[in-house]
C-alpha atoms as a PDB file:
ATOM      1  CA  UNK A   1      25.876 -93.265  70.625  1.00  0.00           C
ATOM      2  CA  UNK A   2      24.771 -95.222  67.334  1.00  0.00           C
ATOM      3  CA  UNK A   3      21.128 -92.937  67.559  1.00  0.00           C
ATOM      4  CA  UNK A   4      22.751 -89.497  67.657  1.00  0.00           C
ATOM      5  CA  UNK A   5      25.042 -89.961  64.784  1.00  0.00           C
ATOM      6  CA  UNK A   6      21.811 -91.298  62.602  1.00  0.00           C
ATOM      7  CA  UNK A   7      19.941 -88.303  64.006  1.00  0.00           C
ATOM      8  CA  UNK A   8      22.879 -86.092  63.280  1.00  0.00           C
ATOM      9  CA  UNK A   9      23.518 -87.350  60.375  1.00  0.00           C
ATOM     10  CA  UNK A  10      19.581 -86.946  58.899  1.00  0.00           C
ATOM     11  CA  UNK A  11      19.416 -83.296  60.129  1.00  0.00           C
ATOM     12  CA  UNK A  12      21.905 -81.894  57.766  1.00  0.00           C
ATOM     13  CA  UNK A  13      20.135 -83.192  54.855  1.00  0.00           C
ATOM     14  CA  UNK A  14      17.038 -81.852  56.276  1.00  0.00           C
ATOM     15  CA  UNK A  15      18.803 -78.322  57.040  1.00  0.00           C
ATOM     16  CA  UNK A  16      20.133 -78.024  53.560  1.00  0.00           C
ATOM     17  CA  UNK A  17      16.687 -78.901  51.983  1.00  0.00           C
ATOM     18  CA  UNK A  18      14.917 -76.065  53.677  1.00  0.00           C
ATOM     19  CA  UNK A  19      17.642 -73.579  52.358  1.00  0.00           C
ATOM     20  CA  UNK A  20      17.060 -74.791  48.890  1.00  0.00           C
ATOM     21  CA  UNK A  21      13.344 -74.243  49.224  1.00  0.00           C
ATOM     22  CA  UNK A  22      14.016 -70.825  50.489  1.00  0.00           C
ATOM     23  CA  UNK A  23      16.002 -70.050  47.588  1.00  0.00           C
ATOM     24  CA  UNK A  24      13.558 -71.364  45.468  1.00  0.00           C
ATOM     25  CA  UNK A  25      10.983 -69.195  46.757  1.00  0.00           C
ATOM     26  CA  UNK A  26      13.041 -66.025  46.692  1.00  0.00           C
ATOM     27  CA  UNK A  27      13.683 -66.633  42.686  1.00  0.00           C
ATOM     28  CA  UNK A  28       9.996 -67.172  42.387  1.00  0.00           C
ATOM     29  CA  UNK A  29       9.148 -63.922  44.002  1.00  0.00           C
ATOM     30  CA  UNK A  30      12.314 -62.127  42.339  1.00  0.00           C
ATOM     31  CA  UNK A  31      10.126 -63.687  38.702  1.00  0.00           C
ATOM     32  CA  UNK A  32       7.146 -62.607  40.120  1.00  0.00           C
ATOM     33  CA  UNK A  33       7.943 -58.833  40.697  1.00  0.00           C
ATOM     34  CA  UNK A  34       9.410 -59.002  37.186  1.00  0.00           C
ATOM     35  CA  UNK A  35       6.843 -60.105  35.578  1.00  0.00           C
ATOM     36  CA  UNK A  36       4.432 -57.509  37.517  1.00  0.00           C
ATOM     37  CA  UNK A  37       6.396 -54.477  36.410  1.00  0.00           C
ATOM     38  CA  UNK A  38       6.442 -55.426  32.835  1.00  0.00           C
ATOM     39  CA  UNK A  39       3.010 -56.021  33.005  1.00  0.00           C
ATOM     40  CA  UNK A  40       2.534 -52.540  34.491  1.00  0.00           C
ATOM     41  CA  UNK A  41       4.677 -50.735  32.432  1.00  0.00           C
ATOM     42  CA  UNK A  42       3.025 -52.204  28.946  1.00  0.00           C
ATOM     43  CA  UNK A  43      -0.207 -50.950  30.861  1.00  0.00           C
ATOM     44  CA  UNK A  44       1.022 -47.430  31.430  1.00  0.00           C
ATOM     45  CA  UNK A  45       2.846 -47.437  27.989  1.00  0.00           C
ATOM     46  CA  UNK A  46      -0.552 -48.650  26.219  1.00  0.00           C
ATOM     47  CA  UNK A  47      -2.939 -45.952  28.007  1.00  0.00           C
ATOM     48  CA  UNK A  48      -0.537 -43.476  27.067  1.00  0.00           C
ATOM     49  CA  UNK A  49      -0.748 -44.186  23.481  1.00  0.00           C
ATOM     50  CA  UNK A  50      -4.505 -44.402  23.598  1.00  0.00           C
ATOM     51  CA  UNK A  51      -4.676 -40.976  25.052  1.00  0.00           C
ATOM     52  CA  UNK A  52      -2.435 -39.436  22.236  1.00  0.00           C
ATOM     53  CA  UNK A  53      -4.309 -41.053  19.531  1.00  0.00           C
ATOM     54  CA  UNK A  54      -2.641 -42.617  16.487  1.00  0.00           C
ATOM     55  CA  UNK A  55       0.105 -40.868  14.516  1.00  0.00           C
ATOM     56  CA  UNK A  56      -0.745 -38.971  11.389  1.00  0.00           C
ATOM     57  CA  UNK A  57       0.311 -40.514   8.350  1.00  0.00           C
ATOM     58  CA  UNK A  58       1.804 -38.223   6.019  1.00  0.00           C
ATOM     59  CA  UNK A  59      -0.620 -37.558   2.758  1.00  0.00           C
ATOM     60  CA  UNK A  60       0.409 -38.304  -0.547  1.00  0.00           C
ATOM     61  CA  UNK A  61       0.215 -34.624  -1.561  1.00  0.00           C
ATOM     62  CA  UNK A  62       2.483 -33.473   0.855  1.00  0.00           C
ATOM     63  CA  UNK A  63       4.870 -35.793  -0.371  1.00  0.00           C
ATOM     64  CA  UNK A  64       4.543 -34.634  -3.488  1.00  0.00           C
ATOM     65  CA  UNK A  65       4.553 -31.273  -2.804  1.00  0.00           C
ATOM     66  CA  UNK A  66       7.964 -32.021  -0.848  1.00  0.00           C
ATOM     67  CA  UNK A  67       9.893 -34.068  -3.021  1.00  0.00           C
ATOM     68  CA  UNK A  68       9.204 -32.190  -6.412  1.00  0.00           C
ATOM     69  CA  UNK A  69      10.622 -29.006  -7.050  1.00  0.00           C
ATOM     70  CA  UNK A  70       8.602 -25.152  -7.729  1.00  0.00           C
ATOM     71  CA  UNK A  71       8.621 -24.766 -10.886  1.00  0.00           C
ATOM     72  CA  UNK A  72      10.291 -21.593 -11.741  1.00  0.00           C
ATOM     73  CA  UNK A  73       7.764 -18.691 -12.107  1.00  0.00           C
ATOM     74  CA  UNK A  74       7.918 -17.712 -15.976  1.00  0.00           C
ATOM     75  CA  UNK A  75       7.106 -13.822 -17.471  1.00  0.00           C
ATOM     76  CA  UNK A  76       6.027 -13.472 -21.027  1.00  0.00           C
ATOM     77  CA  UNK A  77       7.374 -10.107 -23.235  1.00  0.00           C
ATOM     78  CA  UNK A  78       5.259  -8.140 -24.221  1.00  0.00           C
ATOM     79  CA  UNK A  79       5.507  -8.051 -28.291  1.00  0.00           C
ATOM     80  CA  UNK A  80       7.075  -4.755 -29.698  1.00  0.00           C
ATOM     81  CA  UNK A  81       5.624  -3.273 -32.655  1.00  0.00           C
ATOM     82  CA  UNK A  82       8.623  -4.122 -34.200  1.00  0.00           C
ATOM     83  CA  UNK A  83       8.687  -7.905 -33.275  1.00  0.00           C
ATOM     84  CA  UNK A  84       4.938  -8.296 -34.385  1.00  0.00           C
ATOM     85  CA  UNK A  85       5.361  -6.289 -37.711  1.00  0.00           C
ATOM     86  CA  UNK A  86       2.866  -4.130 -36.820  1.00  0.00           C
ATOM     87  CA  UNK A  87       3.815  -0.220 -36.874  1.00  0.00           C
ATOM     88  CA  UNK A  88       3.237   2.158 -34.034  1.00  0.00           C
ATOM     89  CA  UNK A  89       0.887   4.666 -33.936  1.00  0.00           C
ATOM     90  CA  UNK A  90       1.632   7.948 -34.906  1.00  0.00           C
ATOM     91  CA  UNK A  91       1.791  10.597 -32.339  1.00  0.00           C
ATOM     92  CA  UNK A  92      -0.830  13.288 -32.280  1.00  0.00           C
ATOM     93  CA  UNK A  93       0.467  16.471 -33.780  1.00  0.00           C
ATOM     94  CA  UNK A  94       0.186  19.229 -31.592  1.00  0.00           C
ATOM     95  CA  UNK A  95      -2.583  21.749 -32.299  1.00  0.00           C
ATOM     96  CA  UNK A  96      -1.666  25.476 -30.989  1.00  0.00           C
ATOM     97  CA  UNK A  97      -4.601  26.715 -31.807  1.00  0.00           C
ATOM     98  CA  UNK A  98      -6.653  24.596 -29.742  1.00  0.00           C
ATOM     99  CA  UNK A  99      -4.571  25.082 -26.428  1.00  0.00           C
ATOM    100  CA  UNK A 100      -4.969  28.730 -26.922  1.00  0.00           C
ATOM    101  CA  UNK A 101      -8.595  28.842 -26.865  1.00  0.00           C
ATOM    102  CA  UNK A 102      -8.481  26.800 -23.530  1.00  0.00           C
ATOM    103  CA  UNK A 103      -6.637  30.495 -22.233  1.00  0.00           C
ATOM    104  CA  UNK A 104      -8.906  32.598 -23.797  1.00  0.00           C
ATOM    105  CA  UNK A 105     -11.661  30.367 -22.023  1.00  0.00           C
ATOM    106  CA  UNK A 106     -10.518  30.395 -18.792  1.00  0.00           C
ATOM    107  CA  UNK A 107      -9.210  34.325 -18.942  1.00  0.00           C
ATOM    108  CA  UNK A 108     -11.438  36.428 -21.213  1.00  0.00           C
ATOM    109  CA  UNK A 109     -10.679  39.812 -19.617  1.00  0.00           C
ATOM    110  CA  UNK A 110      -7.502  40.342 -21.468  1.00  0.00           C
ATOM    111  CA  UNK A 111      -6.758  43.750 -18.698  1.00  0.00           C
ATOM    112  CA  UNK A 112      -7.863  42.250 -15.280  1.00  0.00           C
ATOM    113  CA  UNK A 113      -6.209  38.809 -16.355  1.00  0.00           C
ATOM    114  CA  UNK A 114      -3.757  39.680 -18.060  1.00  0.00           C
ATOM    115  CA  UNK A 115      -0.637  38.385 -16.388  1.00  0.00           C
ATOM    116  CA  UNK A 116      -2.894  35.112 -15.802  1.00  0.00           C
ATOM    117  CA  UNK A 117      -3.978  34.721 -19.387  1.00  0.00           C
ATOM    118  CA  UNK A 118      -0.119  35.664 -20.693  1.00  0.00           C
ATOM    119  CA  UNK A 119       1.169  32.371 -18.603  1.00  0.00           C
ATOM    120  CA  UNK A 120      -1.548  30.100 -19.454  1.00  0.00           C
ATOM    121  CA  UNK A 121      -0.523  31.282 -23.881  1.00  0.00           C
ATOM    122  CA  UNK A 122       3.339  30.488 -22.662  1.00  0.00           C
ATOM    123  CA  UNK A 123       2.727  27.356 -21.514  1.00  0.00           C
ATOM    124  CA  UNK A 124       0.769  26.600 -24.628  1.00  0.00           C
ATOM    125  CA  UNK A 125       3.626  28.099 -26.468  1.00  0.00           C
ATOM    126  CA  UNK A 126       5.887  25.486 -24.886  1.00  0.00           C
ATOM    127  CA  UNK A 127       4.378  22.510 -26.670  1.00  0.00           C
ATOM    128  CA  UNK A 128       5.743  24.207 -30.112  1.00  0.00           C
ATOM    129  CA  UNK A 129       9.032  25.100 -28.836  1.00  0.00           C
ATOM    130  CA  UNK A 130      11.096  21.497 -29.671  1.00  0.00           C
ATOM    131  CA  UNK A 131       9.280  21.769 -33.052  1.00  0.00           C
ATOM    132  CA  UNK A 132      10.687  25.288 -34.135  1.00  0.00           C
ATOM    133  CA  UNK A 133      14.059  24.982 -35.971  1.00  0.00           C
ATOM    134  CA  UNK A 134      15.025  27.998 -33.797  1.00  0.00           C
ATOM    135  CA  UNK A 135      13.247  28.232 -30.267  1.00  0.00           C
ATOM    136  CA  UNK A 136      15.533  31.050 -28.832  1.00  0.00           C
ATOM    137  CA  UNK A 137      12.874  33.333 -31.408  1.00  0.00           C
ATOM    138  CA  UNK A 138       9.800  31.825 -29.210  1.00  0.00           C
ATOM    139  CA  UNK A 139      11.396  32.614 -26.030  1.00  0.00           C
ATOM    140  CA  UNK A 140      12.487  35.920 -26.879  1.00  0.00           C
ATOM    141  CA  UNK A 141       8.443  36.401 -28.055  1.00  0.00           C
ATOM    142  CA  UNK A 142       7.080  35.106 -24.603  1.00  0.00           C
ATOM    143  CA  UNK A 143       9.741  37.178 -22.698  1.00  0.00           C
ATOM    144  CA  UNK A 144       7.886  40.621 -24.320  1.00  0.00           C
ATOM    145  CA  UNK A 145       4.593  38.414 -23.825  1.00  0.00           C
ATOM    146  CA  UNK A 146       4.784  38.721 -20.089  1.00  0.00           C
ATOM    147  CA  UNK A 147       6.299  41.697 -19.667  1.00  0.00           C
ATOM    148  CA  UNK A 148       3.914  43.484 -21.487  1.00  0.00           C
ATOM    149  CA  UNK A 149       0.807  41.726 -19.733  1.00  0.00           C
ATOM    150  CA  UNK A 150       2.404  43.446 -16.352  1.00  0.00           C
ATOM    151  CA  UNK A 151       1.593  46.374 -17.565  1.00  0.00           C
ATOM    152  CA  UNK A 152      -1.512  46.149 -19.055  1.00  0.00           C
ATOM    153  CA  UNK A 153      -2.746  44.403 -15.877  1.00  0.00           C
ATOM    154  CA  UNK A 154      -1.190  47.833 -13.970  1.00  0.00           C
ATOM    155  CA  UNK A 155      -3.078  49.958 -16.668  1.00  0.00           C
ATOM    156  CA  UNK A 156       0.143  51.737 -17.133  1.00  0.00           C
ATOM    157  CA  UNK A 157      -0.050  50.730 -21.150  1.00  0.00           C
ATOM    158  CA  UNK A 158      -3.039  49.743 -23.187  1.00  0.00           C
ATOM    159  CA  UNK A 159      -4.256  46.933 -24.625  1.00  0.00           C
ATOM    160  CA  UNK A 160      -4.047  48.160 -28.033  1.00  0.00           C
ATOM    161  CA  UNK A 161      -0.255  49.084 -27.656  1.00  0.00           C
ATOM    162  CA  UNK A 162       0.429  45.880 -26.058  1.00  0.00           C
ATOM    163  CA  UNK A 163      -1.338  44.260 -29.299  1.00  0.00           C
ATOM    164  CA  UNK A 164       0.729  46.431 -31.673  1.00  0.00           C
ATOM    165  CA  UNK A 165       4.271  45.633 -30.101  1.00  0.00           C
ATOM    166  CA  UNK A 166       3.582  42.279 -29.741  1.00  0.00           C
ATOM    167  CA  UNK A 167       2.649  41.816 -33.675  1.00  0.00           C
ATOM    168  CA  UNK A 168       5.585  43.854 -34.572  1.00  0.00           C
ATOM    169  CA  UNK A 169       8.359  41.724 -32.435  1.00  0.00           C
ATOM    170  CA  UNK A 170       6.399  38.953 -34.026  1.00  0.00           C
ATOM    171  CA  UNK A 171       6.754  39.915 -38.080  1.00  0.00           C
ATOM    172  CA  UNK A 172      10.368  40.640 -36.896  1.00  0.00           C
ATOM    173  CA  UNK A 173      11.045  36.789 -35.653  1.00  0.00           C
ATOM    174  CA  UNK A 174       9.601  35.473 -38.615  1.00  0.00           C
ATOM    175  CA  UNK A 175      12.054  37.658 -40.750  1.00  0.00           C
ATOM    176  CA  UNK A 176      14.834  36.260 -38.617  1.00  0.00           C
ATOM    177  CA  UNK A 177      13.616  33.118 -38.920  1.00  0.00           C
ATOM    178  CA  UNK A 178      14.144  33.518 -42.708  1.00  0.00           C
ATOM    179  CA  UNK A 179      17.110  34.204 -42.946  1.00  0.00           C
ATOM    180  CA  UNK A 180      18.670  31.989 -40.616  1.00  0.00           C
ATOM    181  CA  UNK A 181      16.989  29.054 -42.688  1.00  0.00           C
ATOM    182  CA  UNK A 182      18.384  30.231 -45.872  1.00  0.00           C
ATOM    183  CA  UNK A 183      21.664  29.748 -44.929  1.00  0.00           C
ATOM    184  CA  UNK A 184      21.255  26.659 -43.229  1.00  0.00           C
ATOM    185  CA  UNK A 185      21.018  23.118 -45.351  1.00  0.00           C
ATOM    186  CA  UNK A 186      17.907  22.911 -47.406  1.00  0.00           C
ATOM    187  CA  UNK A 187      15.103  21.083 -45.885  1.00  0.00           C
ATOM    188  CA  UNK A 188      12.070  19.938 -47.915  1.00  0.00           C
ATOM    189  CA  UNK A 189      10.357  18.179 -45.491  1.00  0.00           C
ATOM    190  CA  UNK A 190       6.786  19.924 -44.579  1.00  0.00           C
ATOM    191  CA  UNK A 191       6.381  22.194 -41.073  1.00  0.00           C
ATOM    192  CA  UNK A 192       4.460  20.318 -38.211  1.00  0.00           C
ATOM    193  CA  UNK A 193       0.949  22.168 -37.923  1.00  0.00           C
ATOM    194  CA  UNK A 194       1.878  23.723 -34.769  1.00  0.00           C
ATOM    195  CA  UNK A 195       4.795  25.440 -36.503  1.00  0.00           C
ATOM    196  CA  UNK A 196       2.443  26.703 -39.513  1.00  0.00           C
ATOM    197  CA  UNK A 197       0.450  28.134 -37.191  1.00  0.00           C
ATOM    198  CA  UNK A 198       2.919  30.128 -34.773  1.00  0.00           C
ATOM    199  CA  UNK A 199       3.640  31.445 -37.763  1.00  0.00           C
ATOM    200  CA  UNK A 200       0.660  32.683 -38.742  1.00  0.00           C
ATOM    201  CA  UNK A 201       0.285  34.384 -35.361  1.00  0.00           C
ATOM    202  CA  UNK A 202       0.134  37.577 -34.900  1.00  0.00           C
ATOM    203  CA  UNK A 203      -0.629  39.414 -37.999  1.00  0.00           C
ATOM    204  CA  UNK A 204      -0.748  42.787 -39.157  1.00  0.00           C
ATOM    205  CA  UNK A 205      -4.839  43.099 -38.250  1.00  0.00           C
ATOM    206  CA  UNK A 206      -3.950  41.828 -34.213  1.00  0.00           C
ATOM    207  CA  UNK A 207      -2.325  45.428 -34.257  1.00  0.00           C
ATOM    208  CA  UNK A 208      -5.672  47.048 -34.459  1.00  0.00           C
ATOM    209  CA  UNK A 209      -8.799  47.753 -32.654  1.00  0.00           C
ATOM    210  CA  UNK A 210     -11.029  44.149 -32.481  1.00  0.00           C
ATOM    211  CA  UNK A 211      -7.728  42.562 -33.377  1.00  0.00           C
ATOM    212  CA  UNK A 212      -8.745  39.385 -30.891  1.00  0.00           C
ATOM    213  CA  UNK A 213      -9.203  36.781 -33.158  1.00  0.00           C
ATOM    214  CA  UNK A 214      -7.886  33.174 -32.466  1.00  0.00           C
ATOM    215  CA  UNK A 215      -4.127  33.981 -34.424  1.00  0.00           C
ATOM    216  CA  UNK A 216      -3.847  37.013 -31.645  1.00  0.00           C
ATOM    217  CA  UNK A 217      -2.149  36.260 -28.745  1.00  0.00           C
END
C-alpha cells in the first residue's frame, strides 16, 4: 500500500513535466516558422527591389521647371511713324501715261484688238478716277470708249471716226468739267499728274489720220 501511493504520487509530477516540454516545443516551432517566413519574405521583398532597380530621383531642373511659373510670352509694337517722329513715305503718284503704253504694248492692232485694247485703257483709266473732282465725266468717256471699240472690231465704223468721236466727247467733258468747278469753292491746290494728263488726252490732232500718239486713247 505505502509503494503505490509513492509511485502514484511521483507519476503525476512526471506526467505534467512531459506536457510542459511539449508545450515548450510547440512555441519553439510556432518561433521557428515565424522567424522562417520573415526571413523569406525580406528575401522575396529584397530580390524584387533588385530587379526594379533604384528609384529615380527627381533632377533639380525639373524642380525648377515645376515650381516656377512661364513667364508670360511678351510682343513688342511695332513703332508708327508717328511714335518715332519719322514721317511716312509719300505714295507714288499715279502715272497714266505709263499704264497706257503697257495697252498699246500688249494690243497694237487698234481694229483686230480693239475691244481687248479698249478694256486694258479702262482699267488704266480707273487708277485716275478717285483723283478727278468729277468721275461720273470719266465713266461717261469709257462708256463711248467701249462701245465704239465694238464696232471698230466688227468693221462696221472706222478707226478714224472712232478717233474723231472719241476726241470730241472728250473736249466736251473738259468743258463740263469747267464749269462745274467754277461754281464750286475755289481750290488752289495743284492737280495730281494723273489728272493733268487725262486732261490733256485726246486732243484735237487724235481726230486725224496718224493721230496715235501716247495722249490718244
Amino acid at each position: 500500500m505505502g509503494l503505490a501511493v509513492i509511485d502514484g504520487a511521483i507519476g503525476r509530477p512526471i506526467e505534467a513535466g512531459t506536457r510542459e516540454c511539449w508545450a515548450r516545443r510547440a512555441r519553439c516551432l510556432v518561433v521557428l516558422s515565424f522567424c522562417i517566413m520573415l526571413s523569406c519574405c525580406g528575401a522575396a521583398r529584397q530580390a524584387i527591389e533588385k530587379e526594379a532597380g533604384p528609384a529615380p530621383e527627381p533632377t533639380t531642373e525639373t524642380a525648377t521647371a515645376a515650381t516656377e511659373p512661364t513667364p508670360a510670352a511678351t510682343t513688342t509694337p511695332t513703332p508708327t511713324p508717328e511714335a518715332t517722329g519719322t514721317p511716312a513715305p509719300a505714295a507714288e503718284p499715279v502715272n497714266l501715261n505709263g499704264a497706257l503704253a503697257e495697252c498699246r504694248n500688249a494690243f497694237p492692232d487698234q481694229i483686230a484688238q480693239a475691244v481687248a485694247r479698249a478694256s486694258c485703257v479702262i482699267k488704266a483709266t480707273e487708277l485716275v478716277r478717285p483723283l478727278l473732282p468729277f468721275p461720273d465725266l470719266l465713266d461717261r468717256e469709257n462708256a463711248l470708249r467701249k462701245a465704239l471699240a465694238e464696232q471698230v472690231q466688227a468693221r462696221t465704223m472706222s478707226l478714224l471716226e472712232r478717233n474723231i468721236q472719241i476726241q470730241k466727247l472728250h473736249s466736251q467733258l473738259l468743258e463740263e468739267e469747267r464749269s462745274r468747278l467754277s461754281t464750286a469753292p475755289a481750290d488752289g491746290s495743284k492737280p495730281p499728274l494723273a489728272v493733268t494728263q487725262w486732261r490733256q488726252s485726246n486732243g484735237e490732232s487724235c481726230g486725224r489720220l496718224g493721230g496715235d500718239s501716247g495722249t490718244c486713247y
